[in-house]
N, C-alpha and C. Protein backbone atom coordinates (compact mmCIF):
# COMPACT_ATOMS: atom_id res chain seq x y z
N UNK A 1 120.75 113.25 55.56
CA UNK A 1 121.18 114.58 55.99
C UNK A 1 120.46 114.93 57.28
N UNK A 2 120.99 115.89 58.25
CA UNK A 2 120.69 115.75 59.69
C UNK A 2 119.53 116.91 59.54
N UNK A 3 119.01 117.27 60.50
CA UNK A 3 117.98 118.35 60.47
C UNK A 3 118.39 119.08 61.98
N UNK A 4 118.46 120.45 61.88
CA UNK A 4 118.85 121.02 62.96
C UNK A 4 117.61 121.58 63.37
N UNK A 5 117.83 121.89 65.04
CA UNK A 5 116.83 122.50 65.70
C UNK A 5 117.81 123.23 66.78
N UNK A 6 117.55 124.23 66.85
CA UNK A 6 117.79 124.98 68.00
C UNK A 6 116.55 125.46 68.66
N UNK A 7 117.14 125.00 70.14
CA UNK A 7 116.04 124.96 71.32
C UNK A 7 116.45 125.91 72.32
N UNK A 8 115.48 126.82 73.21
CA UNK A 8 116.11 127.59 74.27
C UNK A 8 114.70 126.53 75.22
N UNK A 9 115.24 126.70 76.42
CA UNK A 9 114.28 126.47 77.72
C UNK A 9 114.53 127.32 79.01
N UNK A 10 113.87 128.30 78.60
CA UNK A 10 113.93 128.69 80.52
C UNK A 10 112.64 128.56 81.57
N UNK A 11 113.08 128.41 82.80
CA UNK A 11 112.36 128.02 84.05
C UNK A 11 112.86 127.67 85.37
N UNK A 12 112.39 127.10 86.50
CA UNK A 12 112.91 127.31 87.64
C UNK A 12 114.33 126.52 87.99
N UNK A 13 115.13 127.13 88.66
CA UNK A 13 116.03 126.30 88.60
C UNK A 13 115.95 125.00 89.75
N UNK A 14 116.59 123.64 89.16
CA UNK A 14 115.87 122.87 89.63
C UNK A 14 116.90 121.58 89.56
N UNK A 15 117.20 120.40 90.22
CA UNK A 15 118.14 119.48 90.41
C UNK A 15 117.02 118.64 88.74
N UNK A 16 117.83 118.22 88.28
CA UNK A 16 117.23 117.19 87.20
C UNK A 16 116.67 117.62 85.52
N UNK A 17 116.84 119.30 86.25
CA UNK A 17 116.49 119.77 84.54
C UNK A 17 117.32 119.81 83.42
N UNK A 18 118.67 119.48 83.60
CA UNK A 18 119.79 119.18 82.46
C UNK A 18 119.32 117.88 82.30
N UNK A 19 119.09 117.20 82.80
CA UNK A 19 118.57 115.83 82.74
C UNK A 19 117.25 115.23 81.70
N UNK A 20 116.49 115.78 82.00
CA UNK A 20 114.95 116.18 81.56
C UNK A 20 114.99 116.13 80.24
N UNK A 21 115.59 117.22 80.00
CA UNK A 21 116.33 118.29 78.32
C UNK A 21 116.78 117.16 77.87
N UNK A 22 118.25 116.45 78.22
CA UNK A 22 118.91 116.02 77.50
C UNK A 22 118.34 114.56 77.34
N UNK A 23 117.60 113.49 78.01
CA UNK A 23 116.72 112.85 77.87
C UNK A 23 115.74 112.69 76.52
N UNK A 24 114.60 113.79 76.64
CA UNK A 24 114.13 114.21 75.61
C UNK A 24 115.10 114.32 74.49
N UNK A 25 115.65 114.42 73.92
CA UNK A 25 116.87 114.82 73.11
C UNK A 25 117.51 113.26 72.86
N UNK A 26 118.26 112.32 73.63
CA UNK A 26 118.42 111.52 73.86
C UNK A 26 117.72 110.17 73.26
N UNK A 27 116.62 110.37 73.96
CA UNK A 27 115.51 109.38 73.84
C UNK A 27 114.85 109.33 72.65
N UNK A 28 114.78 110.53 72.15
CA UNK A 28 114.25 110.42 70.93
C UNK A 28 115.17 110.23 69.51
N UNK A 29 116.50 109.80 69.66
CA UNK A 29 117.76 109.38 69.06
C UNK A 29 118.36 110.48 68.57
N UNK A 30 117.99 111.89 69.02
CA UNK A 30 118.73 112.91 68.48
C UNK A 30 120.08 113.03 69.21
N UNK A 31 120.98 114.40 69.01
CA UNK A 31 122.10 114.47 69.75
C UNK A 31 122.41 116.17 69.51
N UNK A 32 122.93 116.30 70.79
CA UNK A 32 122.89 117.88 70.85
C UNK A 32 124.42 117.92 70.26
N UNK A 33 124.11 118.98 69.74
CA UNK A 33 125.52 119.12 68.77
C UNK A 33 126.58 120.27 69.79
N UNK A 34 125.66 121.46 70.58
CA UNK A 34 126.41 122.45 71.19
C UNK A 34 125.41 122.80 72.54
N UNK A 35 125.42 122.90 73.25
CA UNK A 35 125.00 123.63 74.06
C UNK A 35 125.47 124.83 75.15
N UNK A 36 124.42 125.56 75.74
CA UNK A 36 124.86 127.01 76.90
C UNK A 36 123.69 126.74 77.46
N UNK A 37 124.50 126.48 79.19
CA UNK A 37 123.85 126.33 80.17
C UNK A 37 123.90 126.99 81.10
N UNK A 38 122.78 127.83 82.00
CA UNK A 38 123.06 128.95 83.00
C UNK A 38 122.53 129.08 83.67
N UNK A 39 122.42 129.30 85.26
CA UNK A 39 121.64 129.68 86.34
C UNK A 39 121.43 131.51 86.18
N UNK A 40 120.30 131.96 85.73
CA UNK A 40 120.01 133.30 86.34
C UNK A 40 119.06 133.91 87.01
N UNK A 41 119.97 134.33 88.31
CA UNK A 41 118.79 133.98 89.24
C UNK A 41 118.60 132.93 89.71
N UNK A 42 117.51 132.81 90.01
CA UNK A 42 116.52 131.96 90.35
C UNK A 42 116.02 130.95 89.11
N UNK A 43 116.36 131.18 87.67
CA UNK A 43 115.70 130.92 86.66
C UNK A 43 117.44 129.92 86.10
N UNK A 44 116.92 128.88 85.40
CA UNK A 44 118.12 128.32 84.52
C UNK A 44 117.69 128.54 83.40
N UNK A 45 118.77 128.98 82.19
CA UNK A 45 118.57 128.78 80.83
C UNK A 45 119.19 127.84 80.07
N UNK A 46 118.36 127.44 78.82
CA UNK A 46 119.71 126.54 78.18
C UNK A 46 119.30 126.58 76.98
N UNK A 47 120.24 126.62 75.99
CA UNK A 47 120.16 127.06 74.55
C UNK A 47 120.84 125.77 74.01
N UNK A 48 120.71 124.93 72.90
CA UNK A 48 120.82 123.80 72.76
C UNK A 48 120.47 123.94 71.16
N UNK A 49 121.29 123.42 69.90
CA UNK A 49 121.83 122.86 68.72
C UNK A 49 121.38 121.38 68.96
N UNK A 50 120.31 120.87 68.26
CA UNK A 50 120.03 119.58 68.21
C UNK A 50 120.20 119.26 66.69
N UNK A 51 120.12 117.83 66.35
CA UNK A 51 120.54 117.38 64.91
C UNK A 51 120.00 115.99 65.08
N UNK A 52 119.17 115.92 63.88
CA UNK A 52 118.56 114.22 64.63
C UNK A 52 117.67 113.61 62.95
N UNK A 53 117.61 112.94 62.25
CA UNK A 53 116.67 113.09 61.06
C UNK A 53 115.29 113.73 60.77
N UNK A 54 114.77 113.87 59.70
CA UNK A 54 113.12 114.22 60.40
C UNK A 54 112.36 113.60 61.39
N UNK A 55 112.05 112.20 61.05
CA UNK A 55 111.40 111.21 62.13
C UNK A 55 111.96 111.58 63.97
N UNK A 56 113.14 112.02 64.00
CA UNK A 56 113.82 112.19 65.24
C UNK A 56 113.85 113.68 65.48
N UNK A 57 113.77 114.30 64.70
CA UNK A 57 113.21 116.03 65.50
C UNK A 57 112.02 115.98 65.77
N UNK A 58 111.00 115.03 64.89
CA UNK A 58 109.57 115.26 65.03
C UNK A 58 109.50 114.72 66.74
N UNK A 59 110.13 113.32 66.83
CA UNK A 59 109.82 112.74 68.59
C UNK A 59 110.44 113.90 69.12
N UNK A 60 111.57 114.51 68.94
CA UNK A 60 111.89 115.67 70.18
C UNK A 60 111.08 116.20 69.96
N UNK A 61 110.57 117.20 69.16
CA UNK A 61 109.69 118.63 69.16
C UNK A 61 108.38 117.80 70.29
N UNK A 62 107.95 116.26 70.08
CA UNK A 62 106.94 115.82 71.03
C UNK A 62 107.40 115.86 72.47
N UNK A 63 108.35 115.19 72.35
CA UNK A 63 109.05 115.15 73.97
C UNK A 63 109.05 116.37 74.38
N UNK A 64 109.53 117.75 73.91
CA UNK A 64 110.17 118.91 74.43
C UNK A 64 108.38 119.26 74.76
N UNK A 65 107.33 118.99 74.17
CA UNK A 65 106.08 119.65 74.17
C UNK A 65 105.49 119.23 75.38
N UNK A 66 105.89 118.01 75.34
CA UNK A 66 105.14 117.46 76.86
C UNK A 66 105.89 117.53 77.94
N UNK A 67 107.36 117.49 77.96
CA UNK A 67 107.95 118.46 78.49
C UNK A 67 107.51 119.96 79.94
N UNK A 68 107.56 120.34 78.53
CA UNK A 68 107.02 122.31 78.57
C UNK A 68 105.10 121.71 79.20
N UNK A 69 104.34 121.02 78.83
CA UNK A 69 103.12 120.88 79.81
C UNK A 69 103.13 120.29 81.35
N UNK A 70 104.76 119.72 81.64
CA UNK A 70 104.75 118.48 82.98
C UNK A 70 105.30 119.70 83.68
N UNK A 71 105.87 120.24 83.45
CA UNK A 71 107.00 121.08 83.91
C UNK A 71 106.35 123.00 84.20
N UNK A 72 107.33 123.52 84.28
CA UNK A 72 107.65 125.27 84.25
C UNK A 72 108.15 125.76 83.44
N UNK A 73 108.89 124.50 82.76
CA UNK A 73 109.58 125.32 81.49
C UNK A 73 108.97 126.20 80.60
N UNK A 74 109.42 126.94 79.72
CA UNK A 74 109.08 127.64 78.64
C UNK A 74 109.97 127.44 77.63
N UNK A 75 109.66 126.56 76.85
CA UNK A 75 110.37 125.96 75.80
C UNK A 75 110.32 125.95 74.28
N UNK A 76 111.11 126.90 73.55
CA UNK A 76 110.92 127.68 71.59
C UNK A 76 111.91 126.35 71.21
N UNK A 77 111.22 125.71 70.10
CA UNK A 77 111.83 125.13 68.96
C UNK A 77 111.93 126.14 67.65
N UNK A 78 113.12 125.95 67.03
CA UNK A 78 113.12 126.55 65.45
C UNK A 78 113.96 125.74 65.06
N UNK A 79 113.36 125.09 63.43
CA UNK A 79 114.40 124.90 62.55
C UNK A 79 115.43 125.40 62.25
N UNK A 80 116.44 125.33 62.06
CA UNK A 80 117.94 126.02 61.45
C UNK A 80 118.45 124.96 60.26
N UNK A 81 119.34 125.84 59.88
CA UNK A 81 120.79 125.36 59.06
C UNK A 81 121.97 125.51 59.46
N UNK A 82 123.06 125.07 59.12
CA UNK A 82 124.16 125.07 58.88
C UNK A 82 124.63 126.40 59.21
N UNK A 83 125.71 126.99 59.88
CA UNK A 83 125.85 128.22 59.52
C UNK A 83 127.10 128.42 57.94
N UNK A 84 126.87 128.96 57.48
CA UNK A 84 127.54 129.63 56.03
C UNK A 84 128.13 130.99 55.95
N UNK A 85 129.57 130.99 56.93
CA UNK A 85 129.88 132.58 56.74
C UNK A 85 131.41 132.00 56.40
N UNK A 86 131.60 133.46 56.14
CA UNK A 86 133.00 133.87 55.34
C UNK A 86 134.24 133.08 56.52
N UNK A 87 135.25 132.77 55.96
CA UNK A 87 136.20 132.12 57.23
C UNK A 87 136.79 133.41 58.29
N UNK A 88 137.19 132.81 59.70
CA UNK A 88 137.46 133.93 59.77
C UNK A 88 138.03 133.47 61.09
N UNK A 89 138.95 133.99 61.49
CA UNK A 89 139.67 133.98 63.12
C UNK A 89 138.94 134.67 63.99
N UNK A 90 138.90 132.88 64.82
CA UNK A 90 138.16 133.74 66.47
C UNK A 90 139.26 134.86 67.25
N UNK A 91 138.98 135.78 67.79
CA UNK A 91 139.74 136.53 69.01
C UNK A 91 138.87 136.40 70.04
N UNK A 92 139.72 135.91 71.26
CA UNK A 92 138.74 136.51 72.43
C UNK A 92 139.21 137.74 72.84
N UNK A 93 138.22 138.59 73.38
CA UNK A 93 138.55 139.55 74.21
C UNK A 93 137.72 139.92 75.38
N UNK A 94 138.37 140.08 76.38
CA UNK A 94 138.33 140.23 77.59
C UNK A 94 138.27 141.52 78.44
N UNK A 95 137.37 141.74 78.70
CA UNK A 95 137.17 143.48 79.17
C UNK A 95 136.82 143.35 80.90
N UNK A 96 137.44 144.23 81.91
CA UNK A 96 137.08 144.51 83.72
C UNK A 96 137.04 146.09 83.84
N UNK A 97 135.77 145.84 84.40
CA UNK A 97 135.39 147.39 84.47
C UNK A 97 134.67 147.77 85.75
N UNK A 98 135.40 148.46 86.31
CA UNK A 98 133.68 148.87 87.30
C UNK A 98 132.70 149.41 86.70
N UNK A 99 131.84 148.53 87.41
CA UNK A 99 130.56 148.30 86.96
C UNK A 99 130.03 149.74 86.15
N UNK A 100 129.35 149.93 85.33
CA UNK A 100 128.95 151.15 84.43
C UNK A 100 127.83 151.01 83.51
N UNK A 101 127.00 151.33 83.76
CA UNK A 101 125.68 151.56 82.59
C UNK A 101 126.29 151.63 81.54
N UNK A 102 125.81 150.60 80.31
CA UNK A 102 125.97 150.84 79.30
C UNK A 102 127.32 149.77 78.63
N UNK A 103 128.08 148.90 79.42
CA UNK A 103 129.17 148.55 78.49
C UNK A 103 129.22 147.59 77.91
N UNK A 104 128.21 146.48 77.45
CA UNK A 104 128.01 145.97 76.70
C UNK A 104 127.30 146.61 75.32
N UNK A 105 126.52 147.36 75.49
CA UNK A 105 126.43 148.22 74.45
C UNK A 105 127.85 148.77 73.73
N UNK A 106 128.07 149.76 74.18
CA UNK A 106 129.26 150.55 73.54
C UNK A 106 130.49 148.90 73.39
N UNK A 107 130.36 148.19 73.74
CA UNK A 107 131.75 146.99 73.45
C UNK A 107 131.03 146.17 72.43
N UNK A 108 129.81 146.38 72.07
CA UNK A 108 129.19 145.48 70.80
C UNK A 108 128.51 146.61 69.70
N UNK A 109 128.96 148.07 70.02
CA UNK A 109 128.44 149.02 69.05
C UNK A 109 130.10 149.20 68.19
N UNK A 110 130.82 148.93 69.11
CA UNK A 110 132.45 148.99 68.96
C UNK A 110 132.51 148.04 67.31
N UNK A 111 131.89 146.90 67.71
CA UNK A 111 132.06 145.60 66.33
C UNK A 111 131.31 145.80 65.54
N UNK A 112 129.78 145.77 66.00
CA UNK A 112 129.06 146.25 65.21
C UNK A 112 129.24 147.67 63.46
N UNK A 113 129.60 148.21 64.40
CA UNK A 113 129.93 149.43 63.57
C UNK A 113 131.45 149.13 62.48
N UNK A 114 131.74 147.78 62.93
CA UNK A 114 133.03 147.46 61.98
C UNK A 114 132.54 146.38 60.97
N UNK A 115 130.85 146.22 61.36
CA UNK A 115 130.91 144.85 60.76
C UNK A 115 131.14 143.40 61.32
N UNK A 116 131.46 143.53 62.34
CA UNK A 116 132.44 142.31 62.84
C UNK A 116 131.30 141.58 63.86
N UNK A 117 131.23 140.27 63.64
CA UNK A 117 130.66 139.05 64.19
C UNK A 117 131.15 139.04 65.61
N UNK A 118 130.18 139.33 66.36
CA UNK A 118 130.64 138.75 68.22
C UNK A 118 129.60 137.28 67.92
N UNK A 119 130.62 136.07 67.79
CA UNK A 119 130.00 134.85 67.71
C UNK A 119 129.68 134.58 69.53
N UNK A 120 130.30 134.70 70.39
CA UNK A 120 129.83 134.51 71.83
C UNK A 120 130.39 135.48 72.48
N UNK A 121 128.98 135.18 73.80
CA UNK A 121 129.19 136.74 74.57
C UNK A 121 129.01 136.24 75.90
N UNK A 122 129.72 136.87 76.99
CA UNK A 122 128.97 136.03 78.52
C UNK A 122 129.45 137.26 79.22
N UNK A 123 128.70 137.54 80.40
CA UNK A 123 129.17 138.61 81.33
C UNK A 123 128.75 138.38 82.34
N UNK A 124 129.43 138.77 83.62
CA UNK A 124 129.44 138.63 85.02
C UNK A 124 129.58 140.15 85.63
N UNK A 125 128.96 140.22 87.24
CA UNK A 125 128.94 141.15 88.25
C UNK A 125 129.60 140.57 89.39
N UNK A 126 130.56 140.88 89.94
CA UNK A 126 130.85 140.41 90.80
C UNK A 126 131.37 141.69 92.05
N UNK A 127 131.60 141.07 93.02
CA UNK A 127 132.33 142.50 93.67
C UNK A 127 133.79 142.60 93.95
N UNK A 128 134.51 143.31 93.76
CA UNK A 128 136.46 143.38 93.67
C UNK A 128 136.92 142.44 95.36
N UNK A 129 137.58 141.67 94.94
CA UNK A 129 138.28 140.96 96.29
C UNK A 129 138.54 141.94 97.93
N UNK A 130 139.41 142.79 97.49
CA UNK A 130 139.44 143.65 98.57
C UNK A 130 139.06 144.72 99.19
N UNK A 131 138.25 145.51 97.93
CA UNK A 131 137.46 146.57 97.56
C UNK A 131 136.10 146.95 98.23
N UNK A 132 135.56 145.90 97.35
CA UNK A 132 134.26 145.28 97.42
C UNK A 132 133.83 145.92 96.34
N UNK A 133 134.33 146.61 95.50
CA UNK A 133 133.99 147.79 94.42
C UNK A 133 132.99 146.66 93.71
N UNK A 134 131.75 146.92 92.99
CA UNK A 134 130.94 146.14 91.64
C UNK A 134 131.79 146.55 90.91
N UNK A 135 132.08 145.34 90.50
CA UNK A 135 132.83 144.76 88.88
C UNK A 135 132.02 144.40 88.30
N UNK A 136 132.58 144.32 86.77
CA UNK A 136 131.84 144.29 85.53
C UNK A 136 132.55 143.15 84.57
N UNK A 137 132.34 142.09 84.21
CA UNK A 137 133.65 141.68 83.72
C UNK A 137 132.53 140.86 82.11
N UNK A 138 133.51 141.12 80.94
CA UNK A 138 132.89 140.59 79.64
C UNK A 138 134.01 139.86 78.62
N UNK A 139 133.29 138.70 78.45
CA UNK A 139 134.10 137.56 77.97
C UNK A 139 133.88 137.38 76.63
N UNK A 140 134.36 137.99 75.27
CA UNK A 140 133.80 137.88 74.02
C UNK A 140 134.55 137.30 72.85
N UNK A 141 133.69 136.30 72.25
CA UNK A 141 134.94 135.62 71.04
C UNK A 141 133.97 136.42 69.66
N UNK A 142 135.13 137.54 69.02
CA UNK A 142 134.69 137.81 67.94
C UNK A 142 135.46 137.40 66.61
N UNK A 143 134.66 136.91 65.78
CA UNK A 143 134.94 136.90 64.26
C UNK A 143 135.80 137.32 63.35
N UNK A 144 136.92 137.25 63.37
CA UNK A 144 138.19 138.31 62.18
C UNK A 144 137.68 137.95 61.24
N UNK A 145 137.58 138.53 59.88
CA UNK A 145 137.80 138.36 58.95
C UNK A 145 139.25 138.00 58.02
N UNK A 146 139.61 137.48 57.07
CA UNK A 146 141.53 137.88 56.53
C UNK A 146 141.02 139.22 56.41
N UNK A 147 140.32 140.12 55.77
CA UNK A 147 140.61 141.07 55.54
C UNK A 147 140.72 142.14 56.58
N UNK A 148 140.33 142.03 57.92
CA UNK A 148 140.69 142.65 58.90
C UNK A 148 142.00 142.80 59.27
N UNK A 149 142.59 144.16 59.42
CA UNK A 149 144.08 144.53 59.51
C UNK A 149 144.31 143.99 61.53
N UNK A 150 144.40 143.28 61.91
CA UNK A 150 144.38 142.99 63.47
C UNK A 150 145.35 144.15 64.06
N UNK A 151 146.32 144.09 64.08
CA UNK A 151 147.14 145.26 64.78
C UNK A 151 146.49 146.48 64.41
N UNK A 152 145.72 147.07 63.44
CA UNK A 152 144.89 148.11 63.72
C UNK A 152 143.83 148.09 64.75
N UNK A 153 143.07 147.13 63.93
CA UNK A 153 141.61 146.63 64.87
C UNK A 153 142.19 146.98 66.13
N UNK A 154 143.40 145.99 66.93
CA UNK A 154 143.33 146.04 68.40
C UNK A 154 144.13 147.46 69.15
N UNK A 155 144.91 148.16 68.14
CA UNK A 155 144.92 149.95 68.63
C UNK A 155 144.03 150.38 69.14
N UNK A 156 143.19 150.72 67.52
CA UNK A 156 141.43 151.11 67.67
C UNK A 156 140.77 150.55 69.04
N UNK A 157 140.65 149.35 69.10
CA UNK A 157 139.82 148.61 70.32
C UNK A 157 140.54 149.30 72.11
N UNK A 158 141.47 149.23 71.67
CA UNK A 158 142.11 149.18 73.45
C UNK A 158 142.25 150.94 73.90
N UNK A 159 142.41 152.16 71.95
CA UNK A 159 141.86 153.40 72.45
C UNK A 159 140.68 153.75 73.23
N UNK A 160 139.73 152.71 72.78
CA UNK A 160 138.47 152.62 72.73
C UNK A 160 138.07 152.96 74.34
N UNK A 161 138.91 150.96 74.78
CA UNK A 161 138.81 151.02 76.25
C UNK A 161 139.05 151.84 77.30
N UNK A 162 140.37 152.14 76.61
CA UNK A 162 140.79 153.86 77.65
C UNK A 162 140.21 154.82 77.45
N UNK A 163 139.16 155.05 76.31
CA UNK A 163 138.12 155.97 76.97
C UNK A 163 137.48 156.21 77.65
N UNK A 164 136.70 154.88 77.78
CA UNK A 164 135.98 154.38 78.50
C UNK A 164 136.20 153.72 80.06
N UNK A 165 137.73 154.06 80.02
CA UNK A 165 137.86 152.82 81.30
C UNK A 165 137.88 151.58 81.89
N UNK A 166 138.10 150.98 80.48
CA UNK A 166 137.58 149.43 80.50
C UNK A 166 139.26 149.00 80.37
N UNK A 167 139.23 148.07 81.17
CA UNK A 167 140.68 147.62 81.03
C UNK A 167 140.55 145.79 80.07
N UNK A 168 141.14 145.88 79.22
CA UNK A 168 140.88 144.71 77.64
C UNK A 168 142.05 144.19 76.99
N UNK A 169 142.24 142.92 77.01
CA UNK A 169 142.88 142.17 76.02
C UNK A 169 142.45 141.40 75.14
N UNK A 170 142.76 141.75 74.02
CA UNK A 170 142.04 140.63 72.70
C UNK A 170 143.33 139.75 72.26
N UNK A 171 143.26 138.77 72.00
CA UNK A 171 144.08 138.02 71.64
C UNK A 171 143.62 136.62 70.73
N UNK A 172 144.72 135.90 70.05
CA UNK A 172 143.46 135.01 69.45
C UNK A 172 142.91 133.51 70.35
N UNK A 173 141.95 133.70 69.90
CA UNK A 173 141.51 131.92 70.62
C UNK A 173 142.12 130.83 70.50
N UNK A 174 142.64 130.16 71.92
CA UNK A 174 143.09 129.01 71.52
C UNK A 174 141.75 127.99 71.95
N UNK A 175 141.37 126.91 70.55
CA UNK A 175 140.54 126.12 70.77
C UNK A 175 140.90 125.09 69.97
């Protein structure tokens, strides 16, 4: 049976550090099961699902350690499991907003308050093509449940947006 580890590393961004990571990982006969990789800033992050036997998390957790001493990184190991939730349909939904304090909050107090799983989240600033207006733009795959009524849910959700001003389509994931 496999043994999971989820790993984050952040530090400078740098030609060879996907490399480095996945090496360590690699070398020590494990295999990344998922990863999220990101420049912010000046800083790269990367969040990484490893799976490898005991003997083979123990060489990563060494590799990643000496690692994190050669390097800048700042690098958390934790054991995990499996995840174990109820089945459930991804939706993505897709929200553009000028830019506004606060809308990832209120777009994850929105689910929250239903209960509902935002399994991934990513957001961007950018500025409008012709405008130059700051944009806001949020990319989210949340969790249905069967027992979630969807043509309600996405009323509710898109009143939501026009309160707020957020212009949103949820629809389901194709993956």
């Amino acid at each position: 049976m496999d043994k999971l580890l989820a790993i984050t590393a952040i530090g400078p961004d740098r030609a060879g550090l996907i490399r480095d990571l996945s090496q360590a990982v690699a070398g020590s006969g494990g295999s990344i099961r998922e990863s999220r990789m990101i420049a912010l800033g000046s800083e790269f992050a990367v969040l990484m699902l490893i799976a490898g036997n005991w003997h083979t998390v123990n060489k990563i957790r060494d590799r990643l350690t000496q690692l994190q001493r050669e390097s800048a990184l700042t690098i958390t190991v934790r054991d995990t499991e499996p995840r174990t939730a109820e089945p459930a349909a991804p939706y993505n939904v897709d929200v553009v907003a000028l830019d506004q304090e606060g809308i990832v909050l209120r777009l994850s107090s929105f689910f929250a308050n239903r209960n509902l799983e935002i399994a991934e989240l990513n957001t961007r600033r950018y500025n409008a093509p012709h405008t130059g207006a700051a944009m806001f733009s949020v990319q989210m795959t949340v969790n249905l449940p069967a027992s979630v009524h969807v043509a309600t849910l996405r009323e509710e959700f898109l009143d939501f947006c026009d309160e707020h001003n957020l212009d949103a389509i949820m629809e389901p994931a194709q993956r």
